[in-house]
C-alpha atoms as a PDB file:
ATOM      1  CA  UNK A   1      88.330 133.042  71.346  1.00  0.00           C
ATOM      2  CA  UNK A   2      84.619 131.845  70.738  1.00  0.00           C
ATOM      3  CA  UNK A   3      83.066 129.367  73.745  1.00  0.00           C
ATOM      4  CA  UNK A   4      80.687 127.067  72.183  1.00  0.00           C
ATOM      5  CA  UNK A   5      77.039 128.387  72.980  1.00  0.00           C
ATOM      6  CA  UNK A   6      75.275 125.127  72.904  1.00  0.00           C
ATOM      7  CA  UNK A   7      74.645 124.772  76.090  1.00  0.00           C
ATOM      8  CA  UNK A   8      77.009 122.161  77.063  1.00  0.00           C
ATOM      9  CA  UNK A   9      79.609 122.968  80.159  1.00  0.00           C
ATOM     10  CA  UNK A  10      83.368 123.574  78.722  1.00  0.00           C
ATOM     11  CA  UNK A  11      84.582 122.463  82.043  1.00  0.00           C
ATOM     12  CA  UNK A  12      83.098 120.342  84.110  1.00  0.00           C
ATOM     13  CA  UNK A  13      84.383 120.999  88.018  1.00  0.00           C
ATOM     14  CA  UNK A  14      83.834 117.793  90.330  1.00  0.00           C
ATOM     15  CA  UNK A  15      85.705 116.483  93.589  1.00  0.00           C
ATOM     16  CA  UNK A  16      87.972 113.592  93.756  1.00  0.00           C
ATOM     17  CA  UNK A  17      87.382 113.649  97.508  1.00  0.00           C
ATOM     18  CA  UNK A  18      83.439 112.837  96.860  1.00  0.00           C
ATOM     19  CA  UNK A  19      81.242 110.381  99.167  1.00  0.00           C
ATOM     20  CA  UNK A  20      80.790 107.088  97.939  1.00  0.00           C
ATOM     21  CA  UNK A  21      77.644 105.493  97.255  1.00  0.00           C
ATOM     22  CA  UNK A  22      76.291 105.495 100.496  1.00  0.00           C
ATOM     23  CA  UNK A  23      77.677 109.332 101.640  1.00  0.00           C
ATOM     24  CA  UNK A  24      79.115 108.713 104.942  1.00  0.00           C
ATOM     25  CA  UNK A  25      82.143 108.543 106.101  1.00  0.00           C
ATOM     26  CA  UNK A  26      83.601 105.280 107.899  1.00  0.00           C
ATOM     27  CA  UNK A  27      84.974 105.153 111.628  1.00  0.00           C
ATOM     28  CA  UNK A  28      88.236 105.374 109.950  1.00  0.00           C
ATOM     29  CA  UNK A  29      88.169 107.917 107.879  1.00  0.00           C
ATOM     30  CA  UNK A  30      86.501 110.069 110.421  1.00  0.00           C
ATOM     31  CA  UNK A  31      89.372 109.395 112.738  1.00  0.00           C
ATOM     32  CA  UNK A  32      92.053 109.992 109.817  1.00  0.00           C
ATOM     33  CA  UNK A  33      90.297 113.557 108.883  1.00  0.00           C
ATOM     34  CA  UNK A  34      90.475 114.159 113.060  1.00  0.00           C
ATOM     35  CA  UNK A  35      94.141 113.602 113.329  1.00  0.00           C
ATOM     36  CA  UNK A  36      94.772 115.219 110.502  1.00  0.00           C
ATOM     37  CA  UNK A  37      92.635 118.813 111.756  1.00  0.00           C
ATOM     38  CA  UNK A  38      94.383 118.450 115.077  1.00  0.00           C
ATOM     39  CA  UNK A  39      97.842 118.043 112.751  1.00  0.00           C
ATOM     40  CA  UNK A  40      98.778 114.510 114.556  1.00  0.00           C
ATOM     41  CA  UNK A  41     102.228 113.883 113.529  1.00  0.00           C
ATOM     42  CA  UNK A  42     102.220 110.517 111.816  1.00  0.00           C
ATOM     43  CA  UNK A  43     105.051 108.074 111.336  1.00  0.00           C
ATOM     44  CA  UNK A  44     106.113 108.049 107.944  1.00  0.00           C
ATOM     45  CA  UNK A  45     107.420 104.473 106.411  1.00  0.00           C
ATOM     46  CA  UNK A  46     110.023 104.584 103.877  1.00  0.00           C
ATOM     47  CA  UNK A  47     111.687 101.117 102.069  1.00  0.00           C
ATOM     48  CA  UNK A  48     114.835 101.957 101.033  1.00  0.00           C
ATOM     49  CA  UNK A  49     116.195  99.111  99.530  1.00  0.00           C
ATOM     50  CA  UNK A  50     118.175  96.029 101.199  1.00  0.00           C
ATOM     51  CA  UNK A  51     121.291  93.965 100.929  1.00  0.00           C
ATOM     52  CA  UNK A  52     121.979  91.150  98.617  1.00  0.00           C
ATOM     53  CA  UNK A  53     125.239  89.820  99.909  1.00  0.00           C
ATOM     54  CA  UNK A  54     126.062  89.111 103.978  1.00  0.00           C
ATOM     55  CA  UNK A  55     128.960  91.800 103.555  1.00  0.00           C
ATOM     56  CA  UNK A  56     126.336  94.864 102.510  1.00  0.00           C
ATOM     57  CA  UNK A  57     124.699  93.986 105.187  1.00  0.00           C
ATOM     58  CA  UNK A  58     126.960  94.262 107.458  1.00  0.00           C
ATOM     59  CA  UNK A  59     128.210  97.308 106.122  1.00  0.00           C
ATOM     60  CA  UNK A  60     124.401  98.591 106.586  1.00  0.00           C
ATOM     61  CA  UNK A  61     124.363  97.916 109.967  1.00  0.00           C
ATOM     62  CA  UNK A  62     127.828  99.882 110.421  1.00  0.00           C
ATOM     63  CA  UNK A  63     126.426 102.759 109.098  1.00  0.00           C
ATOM     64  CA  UNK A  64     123.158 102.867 111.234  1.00  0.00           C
ATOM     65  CA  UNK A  65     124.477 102.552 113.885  1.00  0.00           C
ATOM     66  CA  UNK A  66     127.035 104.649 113.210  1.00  0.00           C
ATOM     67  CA  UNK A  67     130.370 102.506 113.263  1.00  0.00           C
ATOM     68  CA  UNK A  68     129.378 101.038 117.072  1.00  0.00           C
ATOM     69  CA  UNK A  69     127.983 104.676 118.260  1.00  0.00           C
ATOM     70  CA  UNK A  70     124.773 103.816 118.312  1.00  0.00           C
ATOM     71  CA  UNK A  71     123.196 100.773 120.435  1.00  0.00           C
ATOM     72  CA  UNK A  72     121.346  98.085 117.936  1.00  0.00           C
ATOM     73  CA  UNK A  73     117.816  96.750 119.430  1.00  0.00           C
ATOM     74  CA  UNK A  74     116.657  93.290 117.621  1.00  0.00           C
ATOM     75  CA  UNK A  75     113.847  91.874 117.623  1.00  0.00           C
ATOM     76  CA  UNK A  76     114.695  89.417 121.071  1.00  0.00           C
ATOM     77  CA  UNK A  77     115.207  92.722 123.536  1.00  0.00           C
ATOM     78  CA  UNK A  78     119.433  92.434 123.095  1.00  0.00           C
ATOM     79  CA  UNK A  79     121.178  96.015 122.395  1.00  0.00           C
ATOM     80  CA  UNK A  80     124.394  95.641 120.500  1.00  0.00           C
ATOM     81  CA  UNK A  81     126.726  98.016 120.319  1.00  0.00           C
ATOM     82  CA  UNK A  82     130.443  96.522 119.983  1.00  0.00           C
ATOM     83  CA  UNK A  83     131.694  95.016 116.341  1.00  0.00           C
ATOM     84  CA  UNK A  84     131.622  91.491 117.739  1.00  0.00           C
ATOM     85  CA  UNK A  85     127.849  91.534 118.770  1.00  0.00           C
ATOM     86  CA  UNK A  86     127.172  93.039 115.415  1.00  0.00           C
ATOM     87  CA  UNK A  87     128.653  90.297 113.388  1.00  0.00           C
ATOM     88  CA  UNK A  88     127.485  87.363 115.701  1.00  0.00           C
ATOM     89  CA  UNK A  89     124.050  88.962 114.785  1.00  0.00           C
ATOM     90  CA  UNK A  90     124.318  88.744 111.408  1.00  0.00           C
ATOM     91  CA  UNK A  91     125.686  85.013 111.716  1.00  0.00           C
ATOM     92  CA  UNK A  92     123.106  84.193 114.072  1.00  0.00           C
ATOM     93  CA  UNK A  93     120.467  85.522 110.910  1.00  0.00           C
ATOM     94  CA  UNK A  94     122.350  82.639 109.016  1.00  0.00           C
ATOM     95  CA  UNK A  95     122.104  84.937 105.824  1.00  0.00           C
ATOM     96  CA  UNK A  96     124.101  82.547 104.000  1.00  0.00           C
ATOM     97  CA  UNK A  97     121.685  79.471 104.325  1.00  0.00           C
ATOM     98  CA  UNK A  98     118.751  81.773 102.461  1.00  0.00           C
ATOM     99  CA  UNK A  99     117.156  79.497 100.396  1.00  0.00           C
ATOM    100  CA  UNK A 100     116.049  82.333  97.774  1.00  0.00           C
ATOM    101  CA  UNK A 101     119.466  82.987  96.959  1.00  0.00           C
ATOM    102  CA  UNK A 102     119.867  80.031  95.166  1.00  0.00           C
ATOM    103  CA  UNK A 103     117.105  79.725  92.909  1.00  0.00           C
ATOM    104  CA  UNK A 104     117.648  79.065  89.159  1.00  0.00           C
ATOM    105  CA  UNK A 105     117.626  81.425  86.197  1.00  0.00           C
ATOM    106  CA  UNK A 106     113.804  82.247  85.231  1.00  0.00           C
ATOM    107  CA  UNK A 107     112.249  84.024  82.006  1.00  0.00           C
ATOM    108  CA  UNK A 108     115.140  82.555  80.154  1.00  0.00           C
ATOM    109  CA  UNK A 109     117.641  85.063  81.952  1.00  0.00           C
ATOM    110  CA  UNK A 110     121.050  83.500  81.877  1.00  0.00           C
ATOM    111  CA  UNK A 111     121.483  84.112  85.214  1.00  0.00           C
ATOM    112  CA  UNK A 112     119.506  84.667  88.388  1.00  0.00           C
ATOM    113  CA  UNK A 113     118.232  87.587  89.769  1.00  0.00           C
ATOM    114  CA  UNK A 114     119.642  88.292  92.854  1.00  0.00           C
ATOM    115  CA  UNK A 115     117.538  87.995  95.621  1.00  0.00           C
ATOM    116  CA  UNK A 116     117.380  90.568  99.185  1.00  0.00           C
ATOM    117  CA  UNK A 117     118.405  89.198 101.603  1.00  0.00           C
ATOM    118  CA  UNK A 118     117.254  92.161 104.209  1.00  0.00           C
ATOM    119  CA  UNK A 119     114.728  95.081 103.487  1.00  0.00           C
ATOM    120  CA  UNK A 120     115.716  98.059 104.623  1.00  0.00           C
ATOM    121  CA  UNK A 121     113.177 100.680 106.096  1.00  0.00           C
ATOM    122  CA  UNK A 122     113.288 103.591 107.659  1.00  0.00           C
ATOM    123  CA  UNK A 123     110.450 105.090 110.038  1.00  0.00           C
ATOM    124  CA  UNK A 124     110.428 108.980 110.388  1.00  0.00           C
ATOM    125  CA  UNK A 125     108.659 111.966 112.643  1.00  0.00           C
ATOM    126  CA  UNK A 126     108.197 115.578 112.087  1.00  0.00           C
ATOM    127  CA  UNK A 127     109.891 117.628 114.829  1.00  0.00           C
ATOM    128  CA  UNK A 128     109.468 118.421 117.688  1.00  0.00           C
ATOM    129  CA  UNK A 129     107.898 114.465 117.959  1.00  0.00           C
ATOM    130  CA  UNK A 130     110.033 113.116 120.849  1.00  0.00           C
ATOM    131  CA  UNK A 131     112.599 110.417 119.695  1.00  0.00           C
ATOM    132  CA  UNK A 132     111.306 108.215 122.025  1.00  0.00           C
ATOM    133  CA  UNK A 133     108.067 107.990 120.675  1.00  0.00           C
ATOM    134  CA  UNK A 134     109.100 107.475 117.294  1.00  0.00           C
ATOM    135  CA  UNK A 135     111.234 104.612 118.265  1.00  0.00           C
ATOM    136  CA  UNK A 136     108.003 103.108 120.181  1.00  0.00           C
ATOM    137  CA  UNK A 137     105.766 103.493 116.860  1.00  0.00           C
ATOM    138  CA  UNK A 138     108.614 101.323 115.358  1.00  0.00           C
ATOM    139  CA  UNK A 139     108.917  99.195 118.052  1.00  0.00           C
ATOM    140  CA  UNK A 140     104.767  98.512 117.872  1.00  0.00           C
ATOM    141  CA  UNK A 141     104.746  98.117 113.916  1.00  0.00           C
ATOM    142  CA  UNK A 142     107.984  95.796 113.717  1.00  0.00           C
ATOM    143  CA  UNK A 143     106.320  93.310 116.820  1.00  0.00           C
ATOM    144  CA  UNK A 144     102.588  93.406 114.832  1.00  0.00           C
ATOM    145  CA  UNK A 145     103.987  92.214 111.345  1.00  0.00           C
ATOM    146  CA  UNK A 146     107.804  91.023 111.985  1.00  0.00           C
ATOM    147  CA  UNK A 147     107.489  88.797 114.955  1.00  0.00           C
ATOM    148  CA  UNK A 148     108.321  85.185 115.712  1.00  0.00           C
ATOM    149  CA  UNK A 149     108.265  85.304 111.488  1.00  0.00           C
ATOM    150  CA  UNK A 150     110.795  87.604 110.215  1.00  0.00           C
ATOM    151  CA  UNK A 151     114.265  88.754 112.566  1.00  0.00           C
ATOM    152  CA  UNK A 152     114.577  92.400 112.630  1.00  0.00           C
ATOM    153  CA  UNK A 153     116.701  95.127 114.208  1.00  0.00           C
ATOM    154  CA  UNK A 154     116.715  99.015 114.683  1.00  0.00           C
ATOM    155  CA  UNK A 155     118.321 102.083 115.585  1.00  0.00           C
ATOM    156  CA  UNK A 156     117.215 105.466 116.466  1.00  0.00           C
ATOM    157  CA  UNK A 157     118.501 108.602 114.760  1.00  0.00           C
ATOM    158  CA  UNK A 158     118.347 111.715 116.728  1.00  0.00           C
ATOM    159  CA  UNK A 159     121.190 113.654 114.248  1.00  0.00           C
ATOM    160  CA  UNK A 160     118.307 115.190 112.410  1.00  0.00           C
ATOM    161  CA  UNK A 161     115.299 117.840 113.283  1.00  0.00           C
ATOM    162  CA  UNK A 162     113.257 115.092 112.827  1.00  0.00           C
ATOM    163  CA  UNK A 163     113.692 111.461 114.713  1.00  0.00           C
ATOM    164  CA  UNK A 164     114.349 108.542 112.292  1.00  0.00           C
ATOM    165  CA  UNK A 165     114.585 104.523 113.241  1.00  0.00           C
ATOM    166  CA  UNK A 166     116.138 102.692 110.362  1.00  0.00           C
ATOM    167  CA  UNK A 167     115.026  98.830 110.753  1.00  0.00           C
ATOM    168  CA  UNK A 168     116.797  96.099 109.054  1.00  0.00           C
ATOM    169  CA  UNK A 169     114.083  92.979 108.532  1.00  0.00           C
ATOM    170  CA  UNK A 170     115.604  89.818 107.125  1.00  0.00           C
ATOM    171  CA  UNK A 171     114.066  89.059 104.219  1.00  0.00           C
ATOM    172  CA  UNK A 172     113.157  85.425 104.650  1.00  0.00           C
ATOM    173  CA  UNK A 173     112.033  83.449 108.121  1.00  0.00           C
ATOM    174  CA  UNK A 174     113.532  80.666 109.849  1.00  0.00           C
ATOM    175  CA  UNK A 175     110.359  78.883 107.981  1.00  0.00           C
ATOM    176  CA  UNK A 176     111.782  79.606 104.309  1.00  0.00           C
ATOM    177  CA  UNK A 177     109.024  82.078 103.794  1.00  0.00           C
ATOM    178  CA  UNK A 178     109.805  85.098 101.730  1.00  0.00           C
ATOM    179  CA  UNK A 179     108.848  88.464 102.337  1.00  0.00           C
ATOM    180  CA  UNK A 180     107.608  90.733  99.759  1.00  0.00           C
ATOM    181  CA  UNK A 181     107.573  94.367 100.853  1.00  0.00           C
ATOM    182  CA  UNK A 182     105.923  96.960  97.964  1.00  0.00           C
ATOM    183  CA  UNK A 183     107.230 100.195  97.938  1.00  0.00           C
ATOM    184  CA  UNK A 184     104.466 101.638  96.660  1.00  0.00           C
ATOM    185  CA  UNK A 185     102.008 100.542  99.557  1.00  0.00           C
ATOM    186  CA  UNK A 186     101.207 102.999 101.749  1.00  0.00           C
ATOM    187  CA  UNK A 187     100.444 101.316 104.804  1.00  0.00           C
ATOM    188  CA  UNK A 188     103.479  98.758 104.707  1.00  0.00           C
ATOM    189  CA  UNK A 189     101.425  95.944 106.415  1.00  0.00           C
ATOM    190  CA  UNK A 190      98.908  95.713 103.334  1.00  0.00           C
ATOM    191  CA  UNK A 191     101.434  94.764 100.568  1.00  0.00           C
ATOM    192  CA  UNK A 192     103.270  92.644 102.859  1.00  0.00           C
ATOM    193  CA  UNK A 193     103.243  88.634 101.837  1.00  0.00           C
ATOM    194  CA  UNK A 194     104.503  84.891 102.380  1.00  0.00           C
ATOM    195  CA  UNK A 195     104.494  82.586 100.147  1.00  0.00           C
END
C-alpha cells in the first residue's frame, strides 16, 4: 500500500467535543460535565407511546399499577388504588369529549389518523437511587410542564434494580390544546407544544 507523499494529511483527527467560537464553557455545561465526574445519577425520560381509545387506557392504567396493587397519584394529590377510583378517573379526564379525535381525513387519506389521547412516559434511575427520589424528580417535572394545563397521573415501580414512575399525561387540556411530545427530544420540556 503506497500513502500519497504530497504532503497532504490522509486523516485528519479533530474533536466533536471542541469549544465554540468563543472557547468557554457556559454555567451549564460546566455544571453538566460536574455531575457527570461526580457520576450524578440522572433521571432518564422515556415516551413510550399512548392510548387512542378510553378502553387502552384504562387497560394502561391496570397494568401500572399493577391490577389495583399499586396506589395511583394524579395530578390533584388523590391516590387511587381500587377499580372504581380508577375508572371515575378516567371519566373525570372526559377522554371521550377530545376534540382531536374527531378531526377530518387530511392529505387525502380516506380516513383519519387516529389521534392519542394520553402519552405515556416513563421516568427511570440507576440503582441504588432511592425510589423515593425518583418519584420526587417526577413529581417536580410533571408540576413544571403538566400543571393546571394537561391532567396527569403516576405510579412508582420498585420491581426492578432500578426505580421507574410510569406517568400517564392526557393528551389534550380542558382548554382544547393539544400536546405534542417528540420522542426524539432529549430534554422532554423543549419539544413540548400547544397549539
Amino acid at each position: 500500500m503506497r500513502l500519497p507523499s504530497d504532503g497532504r494529511p490522509m486523516l485528519e483527527v479533530f474533536s466533536l467535543g471542541r469549544l465554540g467560537p468563543s472557547g468557554r464553557f457556559t454555567p451549564a455545561q460546566i455544571e453538566q460535565i460536574q455531575r457527570t465526574v461526580r457520576r450524578v445519577p440522572e433521571v432518564m425520560v422515556k415516551v413510550t407511546g399512548g392510548g387512542t381509545k378510553a378502553g387502552a387506557v384504562a387497560a394502561h392504567f391496570a397494568y401500572i399499577s399493577r391490577k389495583g396493587e399499586l396506589t395511583i397519584e394524579t395530578d390533584e394529590g388523590d391516590r387511587i388504588a381500587d377499580r372504581d377510583a380508577k375508572k371515575a378517573l378516567i371519566r373525570d379526564w372526559h377522554l371521550e369529549l377530545s376534540a382531536g379525535q374527531y378531526r377530518a381525513p387530511r392529505d387525502g387519506r380516506a380516513t383519519a389518523r387516529k389521534t392519542k389521547l394520553v402519552h405515556n412516559i416513563v421516568f427511570s434511575m440507576p440503582s441504588p437511587t432511592p425510589p423515593e427520589k425518583v418519584l420526587s424528580a417526577a413529581r417536580k417535572f410533571a408540576r413544571e410542564k403538566f400543571a393546571l394545563q394537561h391532567r396527569y397521573a403516576m405510579v412508582l415501580h420498585t420491581d426492578r434494580p432500578h426505580p421507574h414512575v410510569h406517568m400517564v399525561v392526557k393528551a389534550e387540556s380542558e382548554k382544547g390544546q393539544r400536546l405534542h411530545i417528540d420522542k426524539q427530544c432529549c430534554a422532554l420540556g423543549a419539544k413540548t407544544s400547544h397549539n
